[in-house]
Protein backbone atom coordinates (compact mmCIF):
# COMPACT_ATOMS: atom_id res chain seq x y z
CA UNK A 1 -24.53 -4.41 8.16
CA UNK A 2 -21.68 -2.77 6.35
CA UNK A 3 -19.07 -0.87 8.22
CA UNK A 4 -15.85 1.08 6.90
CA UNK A 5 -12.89 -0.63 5.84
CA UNK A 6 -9.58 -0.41 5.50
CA UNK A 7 -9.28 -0.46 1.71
CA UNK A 8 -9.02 2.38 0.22
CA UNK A 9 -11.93 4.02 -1.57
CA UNK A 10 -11.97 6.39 -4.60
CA UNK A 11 -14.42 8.52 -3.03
CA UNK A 12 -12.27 9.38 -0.65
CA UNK A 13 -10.14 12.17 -2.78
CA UNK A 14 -13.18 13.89 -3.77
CA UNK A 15 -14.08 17.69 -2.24
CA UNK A 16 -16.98 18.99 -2.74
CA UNK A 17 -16.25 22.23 -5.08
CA UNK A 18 -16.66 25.19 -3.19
CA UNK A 19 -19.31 27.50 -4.35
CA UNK A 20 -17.77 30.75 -6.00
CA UNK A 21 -17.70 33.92 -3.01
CA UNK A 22 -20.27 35.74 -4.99
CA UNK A 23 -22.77 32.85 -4.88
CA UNK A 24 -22.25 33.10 -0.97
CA UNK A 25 -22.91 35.57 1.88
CA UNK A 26 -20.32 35.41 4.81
CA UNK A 27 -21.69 35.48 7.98
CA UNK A 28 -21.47 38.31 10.86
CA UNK A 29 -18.10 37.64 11.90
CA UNK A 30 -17.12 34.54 11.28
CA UNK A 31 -14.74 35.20 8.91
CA UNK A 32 -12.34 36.36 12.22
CA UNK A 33 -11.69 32.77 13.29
CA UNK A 34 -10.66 30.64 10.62
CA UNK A 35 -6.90 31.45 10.76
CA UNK A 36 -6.84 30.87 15.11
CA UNK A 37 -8.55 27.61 14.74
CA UNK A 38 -6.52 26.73 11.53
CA UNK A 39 -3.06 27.27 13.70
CA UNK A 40 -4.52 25.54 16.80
CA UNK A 41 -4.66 22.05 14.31
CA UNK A 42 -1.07 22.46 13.03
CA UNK A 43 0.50 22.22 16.29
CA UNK A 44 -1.47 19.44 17.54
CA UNK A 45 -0.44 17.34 14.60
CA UNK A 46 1.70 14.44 14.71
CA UNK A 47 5.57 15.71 13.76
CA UNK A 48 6.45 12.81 10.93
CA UNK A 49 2.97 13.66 9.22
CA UNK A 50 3.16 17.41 8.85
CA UNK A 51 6.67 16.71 7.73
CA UNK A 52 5.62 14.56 4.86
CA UNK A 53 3.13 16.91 3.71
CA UNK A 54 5.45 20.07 3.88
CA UNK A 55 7.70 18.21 1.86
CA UNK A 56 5.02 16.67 -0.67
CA UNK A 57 1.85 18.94 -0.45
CA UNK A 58 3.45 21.93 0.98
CA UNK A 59 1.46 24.38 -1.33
CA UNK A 60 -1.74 22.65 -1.35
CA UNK A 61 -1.52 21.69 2.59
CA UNK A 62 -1.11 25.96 2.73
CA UNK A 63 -3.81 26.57 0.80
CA UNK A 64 -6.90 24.57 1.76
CA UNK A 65 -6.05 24.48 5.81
CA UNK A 66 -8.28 28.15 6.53
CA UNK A 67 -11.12 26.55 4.48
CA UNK A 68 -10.65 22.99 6.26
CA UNK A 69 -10.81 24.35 9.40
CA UNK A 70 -13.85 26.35 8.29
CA UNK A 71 -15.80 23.20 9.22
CA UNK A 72 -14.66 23.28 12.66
CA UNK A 73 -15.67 26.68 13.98
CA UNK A 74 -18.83 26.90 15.89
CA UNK A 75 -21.64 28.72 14.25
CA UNK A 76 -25.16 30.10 15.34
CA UNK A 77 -28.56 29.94 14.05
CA UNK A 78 -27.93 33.50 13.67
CA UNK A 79 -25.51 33.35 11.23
CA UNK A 80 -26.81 30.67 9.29
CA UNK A 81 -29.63 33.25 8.71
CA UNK A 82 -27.90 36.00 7.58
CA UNK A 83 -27.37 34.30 4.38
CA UNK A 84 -30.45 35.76 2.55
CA UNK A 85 -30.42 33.12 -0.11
CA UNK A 86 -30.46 30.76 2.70
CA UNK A 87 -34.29 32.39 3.99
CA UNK A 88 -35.39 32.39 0.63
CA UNK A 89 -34.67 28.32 0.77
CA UNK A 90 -35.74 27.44 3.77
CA UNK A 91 -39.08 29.87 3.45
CA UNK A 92 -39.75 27.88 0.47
CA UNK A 93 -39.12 24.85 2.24
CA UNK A 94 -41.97 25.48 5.13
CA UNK A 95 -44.06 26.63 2.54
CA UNK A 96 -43.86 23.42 0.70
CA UNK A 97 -44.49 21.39 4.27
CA UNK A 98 -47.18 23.17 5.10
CA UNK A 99 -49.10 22.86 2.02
CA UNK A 100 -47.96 18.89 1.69
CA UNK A 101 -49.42 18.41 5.15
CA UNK A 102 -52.49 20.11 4.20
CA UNK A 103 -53.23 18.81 1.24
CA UNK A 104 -52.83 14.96 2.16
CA UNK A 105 -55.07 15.39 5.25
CA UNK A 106 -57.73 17.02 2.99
CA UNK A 107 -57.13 13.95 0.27
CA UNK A 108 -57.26 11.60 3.13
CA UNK A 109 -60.53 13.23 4.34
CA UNK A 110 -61.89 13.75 0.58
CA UNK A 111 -61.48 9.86 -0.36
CA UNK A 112 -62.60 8.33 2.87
CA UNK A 113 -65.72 10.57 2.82
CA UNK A 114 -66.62 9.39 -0.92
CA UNK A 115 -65.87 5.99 -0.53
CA UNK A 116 -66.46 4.99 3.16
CA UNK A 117 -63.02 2.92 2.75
CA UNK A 118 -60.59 2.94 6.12
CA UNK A 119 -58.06 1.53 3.71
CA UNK A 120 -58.50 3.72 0.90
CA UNK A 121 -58.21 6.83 2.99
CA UNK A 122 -54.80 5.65 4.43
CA UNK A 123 -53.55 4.89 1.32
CA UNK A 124 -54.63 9.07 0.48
CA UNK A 125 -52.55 9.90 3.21
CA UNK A 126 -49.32 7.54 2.04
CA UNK A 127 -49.59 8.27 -1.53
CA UNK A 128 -48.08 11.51 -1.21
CA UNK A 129 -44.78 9.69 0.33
CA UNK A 130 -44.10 6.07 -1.79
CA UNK A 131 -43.78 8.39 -5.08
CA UNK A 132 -40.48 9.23 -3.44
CA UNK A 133 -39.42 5.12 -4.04
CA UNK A 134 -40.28 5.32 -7.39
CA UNK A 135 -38.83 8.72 -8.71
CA UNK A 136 -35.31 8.17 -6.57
CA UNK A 137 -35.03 4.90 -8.52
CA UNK A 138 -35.61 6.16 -11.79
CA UNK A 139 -35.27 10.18 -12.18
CA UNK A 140 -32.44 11.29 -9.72
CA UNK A 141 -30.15 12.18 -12.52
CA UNK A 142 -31.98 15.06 -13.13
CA UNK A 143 -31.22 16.58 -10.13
CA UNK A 144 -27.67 17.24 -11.30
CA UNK A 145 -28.50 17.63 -14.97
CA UNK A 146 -31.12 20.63 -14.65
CA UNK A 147 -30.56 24.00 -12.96
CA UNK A 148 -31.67 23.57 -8.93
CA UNK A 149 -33.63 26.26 -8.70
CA UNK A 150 -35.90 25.87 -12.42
CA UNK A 151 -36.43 21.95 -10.70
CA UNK A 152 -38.32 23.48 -7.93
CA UNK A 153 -40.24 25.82 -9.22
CA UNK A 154 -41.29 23.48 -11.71
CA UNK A 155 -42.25 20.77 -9.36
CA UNK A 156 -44.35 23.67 -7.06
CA UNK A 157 -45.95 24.79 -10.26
CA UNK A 158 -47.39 21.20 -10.95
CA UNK A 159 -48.24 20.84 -7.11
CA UNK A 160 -50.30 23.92 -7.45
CA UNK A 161 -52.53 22.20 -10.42
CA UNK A 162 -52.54 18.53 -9.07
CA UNK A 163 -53.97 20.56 -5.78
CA UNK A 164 -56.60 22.48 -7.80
CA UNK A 165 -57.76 19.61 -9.97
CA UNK A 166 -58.30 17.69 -6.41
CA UNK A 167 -59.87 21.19 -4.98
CA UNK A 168 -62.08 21.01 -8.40
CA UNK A 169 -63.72 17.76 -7.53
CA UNK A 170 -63.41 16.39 -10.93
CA UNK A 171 -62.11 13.08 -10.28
CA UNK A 172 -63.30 9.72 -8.74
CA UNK A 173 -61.62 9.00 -5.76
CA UNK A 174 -59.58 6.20 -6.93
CA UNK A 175 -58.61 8.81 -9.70
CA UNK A 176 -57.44 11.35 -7.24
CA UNK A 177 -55.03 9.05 -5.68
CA UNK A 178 -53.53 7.76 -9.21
CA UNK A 179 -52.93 11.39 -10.34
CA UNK A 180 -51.01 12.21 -6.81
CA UNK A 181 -49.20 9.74 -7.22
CA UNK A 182 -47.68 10.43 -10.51
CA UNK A 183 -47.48 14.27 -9.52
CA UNK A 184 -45.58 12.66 -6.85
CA UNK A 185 -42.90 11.11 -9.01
CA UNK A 186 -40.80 14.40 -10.13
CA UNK A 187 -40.69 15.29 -5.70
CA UNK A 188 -37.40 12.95 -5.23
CA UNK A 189 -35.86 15.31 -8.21
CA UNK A 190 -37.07 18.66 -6.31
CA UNK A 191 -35.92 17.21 -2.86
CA UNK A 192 -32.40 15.98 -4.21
CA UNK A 193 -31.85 19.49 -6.04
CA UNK A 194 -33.13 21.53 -2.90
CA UNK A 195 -30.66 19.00 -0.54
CA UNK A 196 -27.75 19.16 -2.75
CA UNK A 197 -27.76 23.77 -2.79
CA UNK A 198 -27.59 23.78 0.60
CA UNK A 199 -24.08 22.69 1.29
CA UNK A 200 -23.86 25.56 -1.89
CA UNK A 201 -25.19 28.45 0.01
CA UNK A 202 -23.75 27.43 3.70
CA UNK A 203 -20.21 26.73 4.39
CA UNK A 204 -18.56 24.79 7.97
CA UNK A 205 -20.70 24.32 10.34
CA UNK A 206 -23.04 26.68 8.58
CA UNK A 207 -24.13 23.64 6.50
CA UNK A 208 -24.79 21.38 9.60
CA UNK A 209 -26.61 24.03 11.20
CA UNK A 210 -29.27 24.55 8.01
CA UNK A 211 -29.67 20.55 8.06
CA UNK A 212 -30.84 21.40 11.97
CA UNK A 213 -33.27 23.98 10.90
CA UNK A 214 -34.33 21.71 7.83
CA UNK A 215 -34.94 18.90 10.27
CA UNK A 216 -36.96 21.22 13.01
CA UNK A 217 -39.03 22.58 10.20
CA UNK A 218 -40.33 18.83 9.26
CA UNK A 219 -40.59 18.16 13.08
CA UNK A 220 -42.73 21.42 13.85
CA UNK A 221 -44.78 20.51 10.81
CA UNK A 222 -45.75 17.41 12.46
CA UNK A 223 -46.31 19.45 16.01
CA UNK A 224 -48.24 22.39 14.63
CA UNK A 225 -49.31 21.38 11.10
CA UNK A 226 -51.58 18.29 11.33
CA UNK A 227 -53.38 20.71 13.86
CA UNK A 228 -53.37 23.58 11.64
CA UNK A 229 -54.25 21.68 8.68
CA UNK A 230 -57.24 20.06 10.29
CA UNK A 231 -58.41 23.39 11.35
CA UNK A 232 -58.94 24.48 8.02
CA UNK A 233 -60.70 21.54 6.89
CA UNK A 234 -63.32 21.90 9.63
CA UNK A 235 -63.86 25.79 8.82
CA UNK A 236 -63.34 25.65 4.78
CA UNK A 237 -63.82 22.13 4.26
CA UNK A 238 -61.72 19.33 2.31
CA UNK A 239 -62.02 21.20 -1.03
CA UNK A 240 -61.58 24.56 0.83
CA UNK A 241 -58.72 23.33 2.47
CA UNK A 242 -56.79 22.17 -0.96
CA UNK A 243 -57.48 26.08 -2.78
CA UNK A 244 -55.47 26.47 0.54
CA UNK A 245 -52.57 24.00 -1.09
CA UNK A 246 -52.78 25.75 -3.84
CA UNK A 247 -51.96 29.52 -2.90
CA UNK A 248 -49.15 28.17 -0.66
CA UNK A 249 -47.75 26.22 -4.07
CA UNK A 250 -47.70 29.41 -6.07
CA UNK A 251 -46.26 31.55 -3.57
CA UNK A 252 -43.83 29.15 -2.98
CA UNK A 253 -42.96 28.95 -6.85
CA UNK A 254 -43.19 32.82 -6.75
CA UNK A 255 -40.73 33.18 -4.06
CA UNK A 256 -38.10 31.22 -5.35
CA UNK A 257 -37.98 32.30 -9.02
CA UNK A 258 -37.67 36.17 -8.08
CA UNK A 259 -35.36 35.68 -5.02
CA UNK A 260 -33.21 32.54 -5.58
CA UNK A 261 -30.40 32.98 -7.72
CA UNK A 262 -29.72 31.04 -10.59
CA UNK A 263 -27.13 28.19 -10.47
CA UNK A 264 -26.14 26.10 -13.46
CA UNK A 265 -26.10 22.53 -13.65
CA UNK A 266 -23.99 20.25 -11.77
CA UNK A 267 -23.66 17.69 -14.76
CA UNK A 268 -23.70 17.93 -18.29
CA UNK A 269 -26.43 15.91 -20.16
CA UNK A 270 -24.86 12.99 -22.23
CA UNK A 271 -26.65 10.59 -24.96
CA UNK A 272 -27.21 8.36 -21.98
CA UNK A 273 -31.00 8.14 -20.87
CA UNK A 274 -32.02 10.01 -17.54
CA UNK A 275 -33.11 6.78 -16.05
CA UNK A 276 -30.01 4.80 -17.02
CA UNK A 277 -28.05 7.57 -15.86
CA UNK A 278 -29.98 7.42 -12.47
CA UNK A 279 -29.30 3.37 -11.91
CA UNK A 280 -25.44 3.60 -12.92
CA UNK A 281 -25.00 6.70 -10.59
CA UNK A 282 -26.87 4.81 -8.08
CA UNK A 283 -24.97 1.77 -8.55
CA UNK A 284 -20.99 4.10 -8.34
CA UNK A 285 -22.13 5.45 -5.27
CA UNK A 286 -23.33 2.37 -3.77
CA UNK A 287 -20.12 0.83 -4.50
CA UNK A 288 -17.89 3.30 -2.29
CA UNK A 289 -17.22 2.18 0.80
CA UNK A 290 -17.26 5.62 2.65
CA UNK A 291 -20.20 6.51 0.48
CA UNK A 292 -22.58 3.25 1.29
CA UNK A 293 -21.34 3.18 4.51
CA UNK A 294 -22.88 6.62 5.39
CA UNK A 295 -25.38 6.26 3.67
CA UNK A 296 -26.76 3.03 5.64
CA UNK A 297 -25.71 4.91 9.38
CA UNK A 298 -28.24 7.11 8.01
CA UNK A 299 -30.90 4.82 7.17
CA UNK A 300 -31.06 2.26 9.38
CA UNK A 301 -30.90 3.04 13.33
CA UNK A 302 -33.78 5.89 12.66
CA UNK A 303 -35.76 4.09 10.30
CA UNK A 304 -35.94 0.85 12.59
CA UNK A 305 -37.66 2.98 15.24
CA UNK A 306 -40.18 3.98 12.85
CA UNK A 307 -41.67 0.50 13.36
CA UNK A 308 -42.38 1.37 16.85
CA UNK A 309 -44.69 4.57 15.90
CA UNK A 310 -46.91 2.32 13.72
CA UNK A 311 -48.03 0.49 17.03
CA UNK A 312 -48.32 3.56 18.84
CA UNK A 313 -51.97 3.64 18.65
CA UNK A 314 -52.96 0.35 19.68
CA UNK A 315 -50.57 0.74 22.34
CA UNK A 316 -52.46 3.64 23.89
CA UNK A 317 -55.54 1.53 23.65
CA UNK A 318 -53.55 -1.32 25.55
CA UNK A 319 -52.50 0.80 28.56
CA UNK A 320 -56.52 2.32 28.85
CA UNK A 321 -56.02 5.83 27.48
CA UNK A 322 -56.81 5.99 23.70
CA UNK A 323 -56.96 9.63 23.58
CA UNK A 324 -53.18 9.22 24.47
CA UNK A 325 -51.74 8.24 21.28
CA UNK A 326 -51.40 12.13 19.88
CA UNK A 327 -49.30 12.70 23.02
CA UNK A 328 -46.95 9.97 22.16
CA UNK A 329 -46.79 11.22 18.27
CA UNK A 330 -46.28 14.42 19.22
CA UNK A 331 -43.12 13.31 22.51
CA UNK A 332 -41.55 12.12 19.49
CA UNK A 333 -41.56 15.26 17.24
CA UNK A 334 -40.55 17.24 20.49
CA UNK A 335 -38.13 15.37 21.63
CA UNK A 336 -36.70 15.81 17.60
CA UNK A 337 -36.87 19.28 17.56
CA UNK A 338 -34.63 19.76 21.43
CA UNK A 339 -32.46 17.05 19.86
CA UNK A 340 -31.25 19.56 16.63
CA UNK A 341 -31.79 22.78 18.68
CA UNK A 342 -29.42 21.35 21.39
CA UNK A 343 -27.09 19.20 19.88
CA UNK A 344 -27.19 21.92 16.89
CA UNK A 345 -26.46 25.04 18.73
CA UNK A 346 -25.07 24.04 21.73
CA UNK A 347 -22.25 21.62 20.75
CA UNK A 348 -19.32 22.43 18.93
CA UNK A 349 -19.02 20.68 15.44
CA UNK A 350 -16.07 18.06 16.76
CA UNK A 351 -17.53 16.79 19.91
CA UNK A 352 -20.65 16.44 17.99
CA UNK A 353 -19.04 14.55 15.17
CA UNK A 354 -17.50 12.19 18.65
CA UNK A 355 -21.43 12.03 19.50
CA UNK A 356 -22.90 10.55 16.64
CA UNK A 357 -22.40 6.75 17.68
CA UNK A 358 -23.49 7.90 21.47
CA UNK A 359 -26.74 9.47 20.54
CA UNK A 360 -27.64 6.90 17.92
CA UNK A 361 -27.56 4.19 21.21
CA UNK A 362 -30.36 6.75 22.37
CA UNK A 363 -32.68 6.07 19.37
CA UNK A 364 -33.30 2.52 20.32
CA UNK A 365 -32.54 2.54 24.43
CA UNK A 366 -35.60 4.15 25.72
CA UNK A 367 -37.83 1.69 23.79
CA UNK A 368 -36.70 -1.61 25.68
CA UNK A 369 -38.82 0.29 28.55
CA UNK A 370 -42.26 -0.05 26.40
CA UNK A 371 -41.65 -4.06 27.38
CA UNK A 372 -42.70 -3.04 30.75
CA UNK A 373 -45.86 -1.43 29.57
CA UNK A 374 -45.40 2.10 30.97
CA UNK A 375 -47.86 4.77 31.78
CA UNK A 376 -48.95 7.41 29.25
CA UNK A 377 -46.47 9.82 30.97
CA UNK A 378 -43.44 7.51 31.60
CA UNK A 379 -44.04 6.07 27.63
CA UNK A 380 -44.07 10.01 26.48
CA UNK A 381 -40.93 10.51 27.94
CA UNK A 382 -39.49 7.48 26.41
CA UNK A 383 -40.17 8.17 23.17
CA UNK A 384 -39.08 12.02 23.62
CA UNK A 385 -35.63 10.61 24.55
CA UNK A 386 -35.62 8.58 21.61
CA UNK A 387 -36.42 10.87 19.33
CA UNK A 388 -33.60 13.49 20.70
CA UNK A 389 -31.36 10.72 19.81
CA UNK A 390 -32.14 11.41 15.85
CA UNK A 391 -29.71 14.85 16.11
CA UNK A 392 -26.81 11.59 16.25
CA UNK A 393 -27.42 12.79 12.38
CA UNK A 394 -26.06 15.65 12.47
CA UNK A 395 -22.77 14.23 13.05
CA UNK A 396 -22.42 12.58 9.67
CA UNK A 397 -23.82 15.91 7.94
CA UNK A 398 -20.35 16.86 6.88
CA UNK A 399 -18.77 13.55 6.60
CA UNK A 400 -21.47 12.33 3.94
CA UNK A 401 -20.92 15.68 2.33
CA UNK A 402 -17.35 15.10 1.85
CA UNK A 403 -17.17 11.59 0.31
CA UNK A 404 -20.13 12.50 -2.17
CA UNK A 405 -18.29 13.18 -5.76
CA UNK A 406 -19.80 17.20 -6.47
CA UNK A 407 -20.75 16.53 -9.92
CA UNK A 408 -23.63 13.86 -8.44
CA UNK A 409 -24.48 15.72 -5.35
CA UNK A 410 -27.77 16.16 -6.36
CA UNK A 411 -28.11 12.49 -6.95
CA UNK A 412 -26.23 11.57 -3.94
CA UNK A 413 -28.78 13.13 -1.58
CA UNK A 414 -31.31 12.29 -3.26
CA UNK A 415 -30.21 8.56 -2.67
CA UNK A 416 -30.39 9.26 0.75
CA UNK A 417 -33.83 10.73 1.33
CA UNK A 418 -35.04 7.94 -1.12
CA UNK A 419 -33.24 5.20 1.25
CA UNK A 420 -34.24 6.79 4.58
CA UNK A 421 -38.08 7.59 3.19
CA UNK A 422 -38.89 3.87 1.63
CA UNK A 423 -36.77 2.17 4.84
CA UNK A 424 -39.03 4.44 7.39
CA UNK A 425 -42.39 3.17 5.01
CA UNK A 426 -41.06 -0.79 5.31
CA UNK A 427 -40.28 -0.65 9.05
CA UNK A 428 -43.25 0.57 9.78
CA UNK A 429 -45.19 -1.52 8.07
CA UNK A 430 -43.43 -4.48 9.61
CA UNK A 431 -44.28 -3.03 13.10
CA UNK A 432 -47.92 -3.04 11.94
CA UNK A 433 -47.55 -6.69 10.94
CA UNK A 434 -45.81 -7.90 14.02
CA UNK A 435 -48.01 -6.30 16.59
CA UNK A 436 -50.88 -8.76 15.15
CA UNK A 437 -49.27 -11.45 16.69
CA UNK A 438 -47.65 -9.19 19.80
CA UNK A 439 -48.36 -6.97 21.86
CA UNK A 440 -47.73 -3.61 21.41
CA UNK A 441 -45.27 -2.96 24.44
CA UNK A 442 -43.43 -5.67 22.88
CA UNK A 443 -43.38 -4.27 19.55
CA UNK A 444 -41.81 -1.22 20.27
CA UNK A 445 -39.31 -2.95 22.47
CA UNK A 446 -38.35 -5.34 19.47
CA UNK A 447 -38.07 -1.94 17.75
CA UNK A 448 -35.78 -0.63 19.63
CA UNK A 449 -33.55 -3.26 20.09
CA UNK A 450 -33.28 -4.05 16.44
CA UNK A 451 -32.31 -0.18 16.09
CA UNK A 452 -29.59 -0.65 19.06
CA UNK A 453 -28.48 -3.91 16.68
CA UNK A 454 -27.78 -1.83 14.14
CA UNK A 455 -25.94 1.10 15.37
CA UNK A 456 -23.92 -1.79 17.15
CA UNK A 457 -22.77 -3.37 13.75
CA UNK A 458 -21.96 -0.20 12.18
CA UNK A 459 -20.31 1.48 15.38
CA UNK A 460 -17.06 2.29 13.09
CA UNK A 461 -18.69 4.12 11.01
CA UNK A 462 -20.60 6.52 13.81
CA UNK A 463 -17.50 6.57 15.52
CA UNK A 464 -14.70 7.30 12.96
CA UNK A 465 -14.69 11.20 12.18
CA UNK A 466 -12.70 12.31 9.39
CA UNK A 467 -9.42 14.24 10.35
CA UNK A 468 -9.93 18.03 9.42
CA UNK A 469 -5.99 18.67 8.21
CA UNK A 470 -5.90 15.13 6.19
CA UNK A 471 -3.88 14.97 3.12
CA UNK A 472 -6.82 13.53 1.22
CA UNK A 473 -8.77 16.38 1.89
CA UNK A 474 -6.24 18.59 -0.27
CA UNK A 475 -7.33 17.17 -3.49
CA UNK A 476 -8.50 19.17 -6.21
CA UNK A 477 -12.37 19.32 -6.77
CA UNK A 478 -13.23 17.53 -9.37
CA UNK A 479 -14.79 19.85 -12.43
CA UNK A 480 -19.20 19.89 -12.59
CA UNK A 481 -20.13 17.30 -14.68
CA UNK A 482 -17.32 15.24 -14.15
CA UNK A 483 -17.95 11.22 -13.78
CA UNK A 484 -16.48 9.03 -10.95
């Protein structure tokens, strides 16, 4: 695993560029605190370092303290939704989950019905996700070098036809799951370009607060929406269910090109190829420390307890209650969605920060129980204590956002959900493959232990926060477009 060092890294001078006060809507009253909060730092700092930036960086150390300290005043769900350009966003956002969720189960259904495959139907349901793999690794650069908001109502535009070709019934079913999975291809571009405008339209602990209610949404989509979504298939049918897709696409679309406002390009386009751009950019930000090292305390301790939810089905089966696994899926997604409404509201944006490596030990922890073969109860509640231990991400929300150069944002988080979506798809199918040759108790105790393995070896990393008043964080922003 690869932790921080000591060396210093070139990413670490970089700020992301703040967005201009007309591109953002300040929030009922917290514009009151800044200055308190900015004065309580100052005298807590060491004497020798203030007085070698007032005599270095006194202008600079002046300037940027109110809008360091921005990150460390508490916000409230409240306030992150009084920024209207933040509810167009995020109602885009469940719009696009809902349909996705819908439109996969009705695929799922559609090709398993006209083929009488188990195998091809899961791979209907999965074909909407490894698309991701592929499109992070060659398209990313896009994301900076194309307006955010013309990326994503493009990409809902050509959801809404792939889902009413598939409604249409005009293709074969192995035809059906080629075309979704080029569709698929462009999504990394509209998910990197809708991650990298949040931190845009939120500011503090604004930003980590709209992560939270990003995060919930996915988790109540996997509460409420598999439900939902097979509803509609058993009323309208599989075909029924994608005209469903469809309307949800457009309105989507609709939504976002009258009520988002228009934001130029991060990055200038050069002579250099999209996909080259995308592998050198890939490769930069690999190479910082701070950057790779985030990057991988995001991937790995939640992704390694993926493998234990691809066993959690023949584990029900094991302990004599089959109709038990949607219980355990669902402790999971509940015990997500207390973990960013708690740790999200509740705790202010420092202690959180001091939290990470603590609630990242609670991702793997409750799973060494499963070796004991627990009850359906006991194992629920297991698995709803791991899964509160995913908010540990929330701590590393603004460090990650402060090491990423601004002018590859786009292509930064789009790294990230690439990483963190083709790690989840590889651990779990490794927890498929070992629980042919173990049991499933043991399976999700392997998982767990591998996941407390990892937070272990990159403990520095969860554990270091940056310092809010550091002299690196008075750098200029670098200029869009600008290379590392």
């Amino acid at each position: 695993m690869t932790t921080l060092q000591n060396a210093p890294d070139p990413a670490q001078g970089l700020v992301p560029q703040a967005a201009p006060e007309s591109a953002r809507e300040p929030a009922q009253g917290s514009g009151q605190r800044a200055p308190h909060e900015c004065a309580q730092v100052s005298e807590q700092e060491p004497t020798h370092e203030a007085a070698h930036r007032s005599v270095h960086q006194p202008s600079q150390v002046r300037a940027c303290r109110p809008v360091q300290e921005e990150a460390q005043v508490r916000a409230g769900y409240r306030e992150v939704f009084a920024v209207g350009q933040f509810r167009v966003l995020f109602s885009g956002y469940v719009l696009f989950l809902g349909g996705e969720t819908v439109k996969m189960l009705a695929l799922s259904v559609t090709v398993y019905a006209g083929t009488g495959s188990p195998l091809l139907g899961a791979l209907a349901y999965v074909t909407g996700f490894l698309p991701h793999a592929l499109g992070g690794t060659l398209l990313l650069a896009y994301a900076d070098r194309w307006p955010p908001r013309a990326v994503m109502v493009g990409y809902d535009l050509i959801r809404a036809v792939l889902a009413a070709v598939l409604a249409a019934g005009l293709l074969s079913p192995v035809g059906m799951l080629v075309l979704v999975f080029v569709a698929g291809v462009p999504g990394a571009v509209a998910s990197a370009a809708r991650g990298a405008l949040l931190p845009e339209l939120l500011d503090g602990d604004r930003y980590v607060l709209g992560r939270a209610l990003f995060s919930m949404a996915a988790g109540g989509t996997q509460v409420l929406g598999f439900a939902a979504g097979g509803m509609l298939i058993a009323v309208l049918g599989p075909c029924g269910a994608l005209w469903v897709t469809v309307v949800s696409c457009l309105l989507s679309a609709a939504l976002l090109r009258l009520r988002l406002a228009e934001r130029p390009h991060r990055a200038a386009a050069t002579a250099e190829g999209g996909v080259r751009e995308t592998w050198r950019v890939n490769r930069e930000l690999l190479r910082r420390t701070t950057v790779r090292s985030s990057l991988l305390a995001q991937w790995l301790p939640a992704a390694l307890v993926v493998g234990a939810e691809g066993v959690l089905v023949p584990y029900a089966d094991r302990i004599g209650v089959p109709g038990a696994a949607g219980m355990l899926f669902t402790a999971v997604a509940l015990g997500m969605l207390a973990g960013d409404l708690v740790i999200g509201r509740l705790v202010a944006p420092r202690c959180r920060e001091r939290l990470a490596g603590p609630l990242a030990l609670l991702l793997g922890a409750p799973l060494l129980g499963f070796v004991l073969s627990p009850g359906p109860v006991v194992a629920a509640l297991l698995l709803a204590g791991s899964g509160f231990g995913v908010a540990y991400q929330l701590g590393l929300a603004r460090r990650f956002l402060e090491v990423v150069p601004e002018g590859n944002r786009g292509q930064a988080f789009g790294l990230a959900l690439t990483g963190t979506m083709t790690a989840q798809g590889v651990f779990a199918a490794g927890g498929g493959a070992l629980g042919e040759v173990a049991a499933p108790g043991l399976v999700v105790g392997a998982a767990g232990a591998a996941s407390l393995l990892s937070v272990l070896a990159l403990w520095r990393v969860l554990t270091s926060y940056p310092r809010v008043a550091s002299s690196r964080r008075t750098a200029a922003p670098r200029k869009s477009g600008a290379r590392p």
